[in-house]
C-alpha atoms as a PDB file:
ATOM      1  CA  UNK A   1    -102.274-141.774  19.633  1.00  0.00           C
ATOM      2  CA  UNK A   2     -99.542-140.050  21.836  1.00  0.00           C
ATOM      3  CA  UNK A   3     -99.154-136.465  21.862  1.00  0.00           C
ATOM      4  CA  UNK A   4     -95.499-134.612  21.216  1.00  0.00           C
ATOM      5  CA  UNK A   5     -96.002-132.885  24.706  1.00  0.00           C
ATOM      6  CA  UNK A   6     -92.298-133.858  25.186  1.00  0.00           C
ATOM      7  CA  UNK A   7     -91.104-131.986  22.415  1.00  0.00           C
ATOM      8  CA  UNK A   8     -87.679-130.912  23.100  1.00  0.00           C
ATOM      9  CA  UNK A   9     -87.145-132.223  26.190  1.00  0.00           C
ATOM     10  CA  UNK A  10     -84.699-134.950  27.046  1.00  0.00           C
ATOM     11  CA  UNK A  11     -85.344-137.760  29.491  1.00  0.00           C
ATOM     12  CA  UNK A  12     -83.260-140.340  30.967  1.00  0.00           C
ATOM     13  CA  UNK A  13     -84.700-143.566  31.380  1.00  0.00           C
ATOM     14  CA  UNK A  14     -82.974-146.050  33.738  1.00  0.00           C
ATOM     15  CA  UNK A  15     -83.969-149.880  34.369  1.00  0.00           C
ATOM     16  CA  UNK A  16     -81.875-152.883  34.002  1.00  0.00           C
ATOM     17  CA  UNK A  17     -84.464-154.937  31.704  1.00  0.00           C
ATOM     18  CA  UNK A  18     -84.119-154.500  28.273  1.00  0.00           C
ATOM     19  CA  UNK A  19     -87.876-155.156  27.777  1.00  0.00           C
ATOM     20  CA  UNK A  20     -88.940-151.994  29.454  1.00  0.00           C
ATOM     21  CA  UNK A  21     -86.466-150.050  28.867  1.00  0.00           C
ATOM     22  CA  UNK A  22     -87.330-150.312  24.995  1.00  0.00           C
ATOM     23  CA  UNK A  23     -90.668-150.018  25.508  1.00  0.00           C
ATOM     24  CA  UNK A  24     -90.118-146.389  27.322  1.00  0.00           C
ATOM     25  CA  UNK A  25     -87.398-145.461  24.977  1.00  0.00           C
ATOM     26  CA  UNK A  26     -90.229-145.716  22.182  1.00  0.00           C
ATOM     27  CA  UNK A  27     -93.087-144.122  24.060  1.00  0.00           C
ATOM     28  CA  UNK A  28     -90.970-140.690  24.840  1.00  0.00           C
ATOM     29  CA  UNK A  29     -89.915-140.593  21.812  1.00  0.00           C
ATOM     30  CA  UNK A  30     -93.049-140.777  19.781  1.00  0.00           C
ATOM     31  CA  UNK A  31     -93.732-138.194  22.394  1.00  0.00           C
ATOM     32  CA  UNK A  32     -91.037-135.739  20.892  1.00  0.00           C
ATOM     33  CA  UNK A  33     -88.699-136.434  23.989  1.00  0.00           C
ATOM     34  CA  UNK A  34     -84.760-136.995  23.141  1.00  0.00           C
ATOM     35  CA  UNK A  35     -84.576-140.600  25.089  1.00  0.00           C
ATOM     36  CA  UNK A  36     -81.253-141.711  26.980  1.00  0.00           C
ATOM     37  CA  UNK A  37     -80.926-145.041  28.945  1.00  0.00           C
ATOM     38  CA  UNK A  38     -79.158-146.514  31.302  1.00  0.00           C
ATOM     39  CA  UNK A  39     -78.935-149.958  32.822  1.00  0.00           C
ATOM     40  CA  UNK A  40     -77.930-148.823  36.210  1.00  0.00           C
ATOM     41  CA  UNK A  41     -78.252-145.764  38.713  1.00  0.00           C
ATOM     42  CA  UNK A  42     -74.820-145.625  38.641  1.00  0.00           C
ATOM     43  CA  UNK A  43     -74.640-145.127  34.830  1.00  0.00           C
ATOM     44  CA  UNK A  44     -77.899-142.708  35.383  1.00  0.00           C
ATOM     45  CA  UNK A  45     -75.713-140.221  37.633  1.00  0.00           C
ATOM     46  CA  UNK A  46     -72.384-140.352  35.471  1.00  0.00           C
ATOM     47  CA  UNK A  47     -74.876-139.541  32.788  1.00  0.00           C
ATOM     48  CA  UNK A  48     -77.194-136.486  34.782  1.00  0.00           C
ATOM     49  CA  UNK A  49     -73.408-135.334  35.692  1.00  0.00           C
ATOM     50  CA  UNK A  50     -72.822-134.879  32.226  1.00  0.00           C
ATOM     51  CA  UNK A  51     -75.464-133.453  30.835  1.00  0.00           C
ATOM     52  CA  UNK A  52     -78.750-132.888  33.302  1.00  0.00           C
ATOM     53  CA  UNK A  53     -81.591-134.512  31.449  1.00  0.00           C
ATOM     54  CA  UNK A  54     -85.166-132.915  31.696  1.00  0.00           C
ATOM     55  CA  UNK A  55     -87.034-135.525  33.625  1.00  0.00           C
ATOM     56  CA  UNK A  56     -85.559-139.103  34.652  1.00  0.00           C
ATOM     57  CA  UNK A  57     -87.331-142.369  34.424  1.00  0.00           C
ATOM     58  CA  UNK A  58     -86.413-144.902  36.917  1.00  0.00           C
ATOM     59  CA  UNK A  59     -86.962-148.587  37.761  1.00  0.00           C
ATOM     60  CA  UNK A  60     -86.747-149.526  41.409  1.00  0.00           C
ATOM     61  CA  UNK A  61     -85.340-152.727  42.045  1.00  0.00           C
ATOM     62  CA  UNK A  62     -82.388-152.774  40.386  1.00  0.00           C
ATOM     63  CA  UNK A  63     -79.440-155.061  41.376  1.00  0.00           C
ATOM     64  CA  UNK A  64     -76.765-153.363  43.167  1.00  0.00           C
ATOM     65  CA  UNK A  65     -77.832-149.725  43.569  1.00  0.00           C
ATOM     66  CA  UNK A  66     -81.508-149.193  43.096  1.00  0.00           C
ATOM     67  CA  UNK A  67     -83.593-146.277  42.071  1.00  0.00           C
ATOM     68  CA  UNK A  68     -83.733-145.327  45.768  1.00  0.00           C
ATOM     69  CA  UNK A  69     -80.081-145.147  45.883  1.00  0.00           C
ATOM     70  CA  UNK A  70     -80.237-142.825  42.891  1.00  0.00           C
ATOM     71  CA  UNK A  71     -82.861-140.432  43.903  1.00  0.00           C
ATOM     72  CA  UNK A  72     -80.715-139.854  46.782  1.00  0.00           C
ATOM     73  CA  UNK A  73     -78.273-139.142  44.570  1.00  0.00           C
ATOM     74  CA  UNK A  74     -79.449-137.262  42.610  1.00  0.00           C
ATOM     75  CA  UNK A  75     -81.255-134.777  45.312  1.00  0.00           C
ATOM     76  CA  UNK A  76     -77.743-134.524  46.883  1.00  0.00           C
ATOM     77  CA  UNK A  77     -76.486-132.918  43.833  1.00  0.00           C
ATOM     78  CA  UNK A  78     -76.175-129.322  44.065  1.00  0.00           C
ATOM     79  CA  UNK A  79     -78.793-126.862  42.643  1.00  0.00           C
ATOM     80  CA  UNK A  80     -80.252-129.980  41.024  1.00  0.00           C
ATOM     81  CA  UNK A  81     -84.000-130.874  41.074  1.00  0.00           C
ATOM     82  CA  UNK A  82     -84.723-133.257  38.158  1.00  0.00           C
ATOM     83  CA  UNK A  83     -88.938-134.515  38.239  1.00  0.00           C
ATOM     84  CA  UNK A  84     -88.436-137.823  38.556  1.00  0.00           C
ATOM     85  CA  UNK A  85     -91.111-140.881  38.046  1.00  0.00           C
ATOM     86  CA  UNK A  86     -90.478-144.049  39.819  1.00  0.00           C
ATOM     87  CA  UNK A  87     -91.801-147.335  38.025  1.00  0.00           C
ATOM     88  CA  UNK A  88     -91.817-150.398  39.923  1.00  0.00           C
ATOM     89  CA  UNK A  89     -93.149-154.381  39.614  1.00  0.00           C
ATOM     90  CA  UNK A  90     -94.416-154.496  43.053  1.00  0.00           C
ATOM     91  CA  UNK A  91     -96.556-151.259  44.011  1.00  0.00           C
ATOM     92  CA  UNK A  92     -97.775-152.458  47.304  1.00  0.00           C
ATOM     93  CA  UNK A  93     -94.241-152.888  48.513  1.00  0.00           C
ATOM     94  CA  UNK A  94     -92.697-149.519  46.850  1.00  0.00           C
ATOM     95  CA  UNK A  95     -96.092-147.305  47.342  1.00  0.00           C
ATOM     96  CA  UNK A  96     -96.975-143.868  45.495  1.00  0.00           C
ATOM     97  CA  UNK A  97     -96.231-142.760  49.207  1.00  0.00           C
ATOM     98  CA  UNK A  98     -92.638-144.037  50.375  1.00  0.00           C
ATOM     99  CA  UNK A  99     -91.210-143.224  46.650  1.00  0.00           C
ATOM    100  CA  UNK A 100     -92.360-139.797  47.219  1.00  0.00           C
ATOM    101  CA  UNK A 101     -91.318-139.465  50.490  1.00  0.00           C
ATOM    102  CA  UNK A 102     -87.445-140.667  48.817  1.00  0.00           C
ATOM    103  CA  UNK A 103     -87.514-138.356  46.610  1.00  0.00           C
ATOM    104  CA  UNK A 104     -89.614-139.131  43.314  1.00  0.00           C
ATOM    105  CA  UNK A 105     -92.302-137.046  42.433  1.00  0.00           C
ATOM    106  CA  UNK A 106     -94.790-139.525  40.894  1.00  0.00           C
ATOM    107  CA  UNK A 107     -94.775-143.400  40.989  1.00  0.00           C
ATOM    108  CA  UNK A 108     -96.459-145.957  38.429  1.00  0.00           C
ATOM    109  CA  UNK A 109     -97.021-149.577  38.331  1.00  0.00           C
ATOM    110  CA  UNK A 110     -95.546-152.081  36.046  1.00  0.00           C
ATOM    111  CA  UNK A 111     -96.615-152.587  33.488  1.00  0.00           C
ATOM    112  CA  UNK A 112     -97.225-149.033  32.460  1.00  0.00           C
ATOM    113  CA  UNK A 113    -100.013-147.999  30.258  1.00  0.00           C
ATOM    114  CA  UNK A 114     -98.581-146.012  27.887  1.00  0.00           C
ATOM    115  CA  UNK A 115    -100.639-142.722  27.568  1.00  0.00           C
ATOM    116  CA  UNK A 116    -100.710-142.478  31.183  1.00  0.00           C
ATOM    117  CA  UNK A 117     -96.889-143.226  30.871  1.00  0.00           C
ATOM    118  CA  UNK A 118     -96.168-140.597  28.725  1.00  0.00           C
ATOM    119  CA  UNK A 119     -98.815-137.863  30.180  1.00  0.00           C
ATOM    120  CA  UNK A 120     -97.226-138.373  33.747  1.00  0.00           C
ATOM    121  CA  UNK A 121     -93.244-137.850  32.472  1.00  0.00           C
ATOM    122  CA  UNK A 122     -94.708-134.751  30.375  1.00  0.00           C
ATOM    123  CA  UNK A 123     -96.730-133.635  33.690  1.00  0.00           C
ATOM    124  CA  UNK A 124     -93.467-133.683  35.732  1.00  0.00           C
ATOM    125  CA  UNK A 125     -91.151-132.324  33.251  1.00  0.00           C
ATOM    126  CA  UNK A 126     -93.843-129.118  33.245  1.00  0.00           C
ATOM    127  CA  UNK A 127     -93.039-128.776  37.408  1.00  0.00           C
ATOM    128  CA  UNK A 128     -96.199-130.753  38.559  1.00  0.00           C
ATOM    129  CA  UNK A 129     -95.287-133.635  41.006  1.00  0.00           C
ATOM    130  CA  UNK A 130     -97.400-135.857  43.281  1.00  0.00           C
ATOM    131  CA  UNK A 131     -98.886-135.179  46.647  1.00  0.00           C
ATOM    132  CA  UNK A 132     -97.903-137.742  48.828  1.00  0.00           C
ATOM    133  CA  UNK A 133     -98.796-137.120  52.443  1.00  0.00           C
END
């Protein structure tokens, strides 16, 4: 059983497949999160323009511009520091390490288990991010 510890918050979720992007809509919001989505980075930052969500959710590979191209994005923003958890299908090629070093503060592996899922998003959107070195 998930806990609400996203209660209140609201998290954007970006990835291009429909499949996981359901699948985290429904885990944050059992959690208590308000869930948005996006199909693209680009969409992501029109949307974090508009209204800066609490935590954001992002698949890597994307086509076109991938969640590397919109953590950069985002950290270029001014004043803006959204805790942000990289997901990706191939975690030896997009490590806990180089997503870090882009700009995410945690990384999982598809397919995400969902308590972990939801404890890591709730760990970041309380301020605690990973220690890459």
């Amino acid at each position: 059983m998930l806990s609400r510890k996203l209660e209140g918050l609201t998290v954007l979720v970006v990835d291009d497949d429909p499949g996981p992007l359901e699948l985290y809509r429904e885990v944050l919001s059992l959690a208590g999160a308000r869930v948005r989505v996006a199909t693209s980075a680009r969409a992501a930052l029109l949307m974090v323009q508009e209204e800066t969500p609490d935590a954001v959710v992002s698949d890597i590979m994307m086509p076109g511009d991938d969640g590397y191209w919109l953590i950069r994005a985002l950290r270029e923003l001014p004043g803006n520091r959204i805790p942000a958890l990289a997901v990706t299908g191939d975690p030896v090629r997009h490590s806990k390490e180089r997503v870090c070093q882009a700009g995410f503060d945690d990384h999982l592996a598809k397919p995400v288990q969902v308590v972990e899922f939801s404890a890591t998003v709730a760990r970041l959107a309380s301020g605690r991010t990973c220690t890459a070195s």
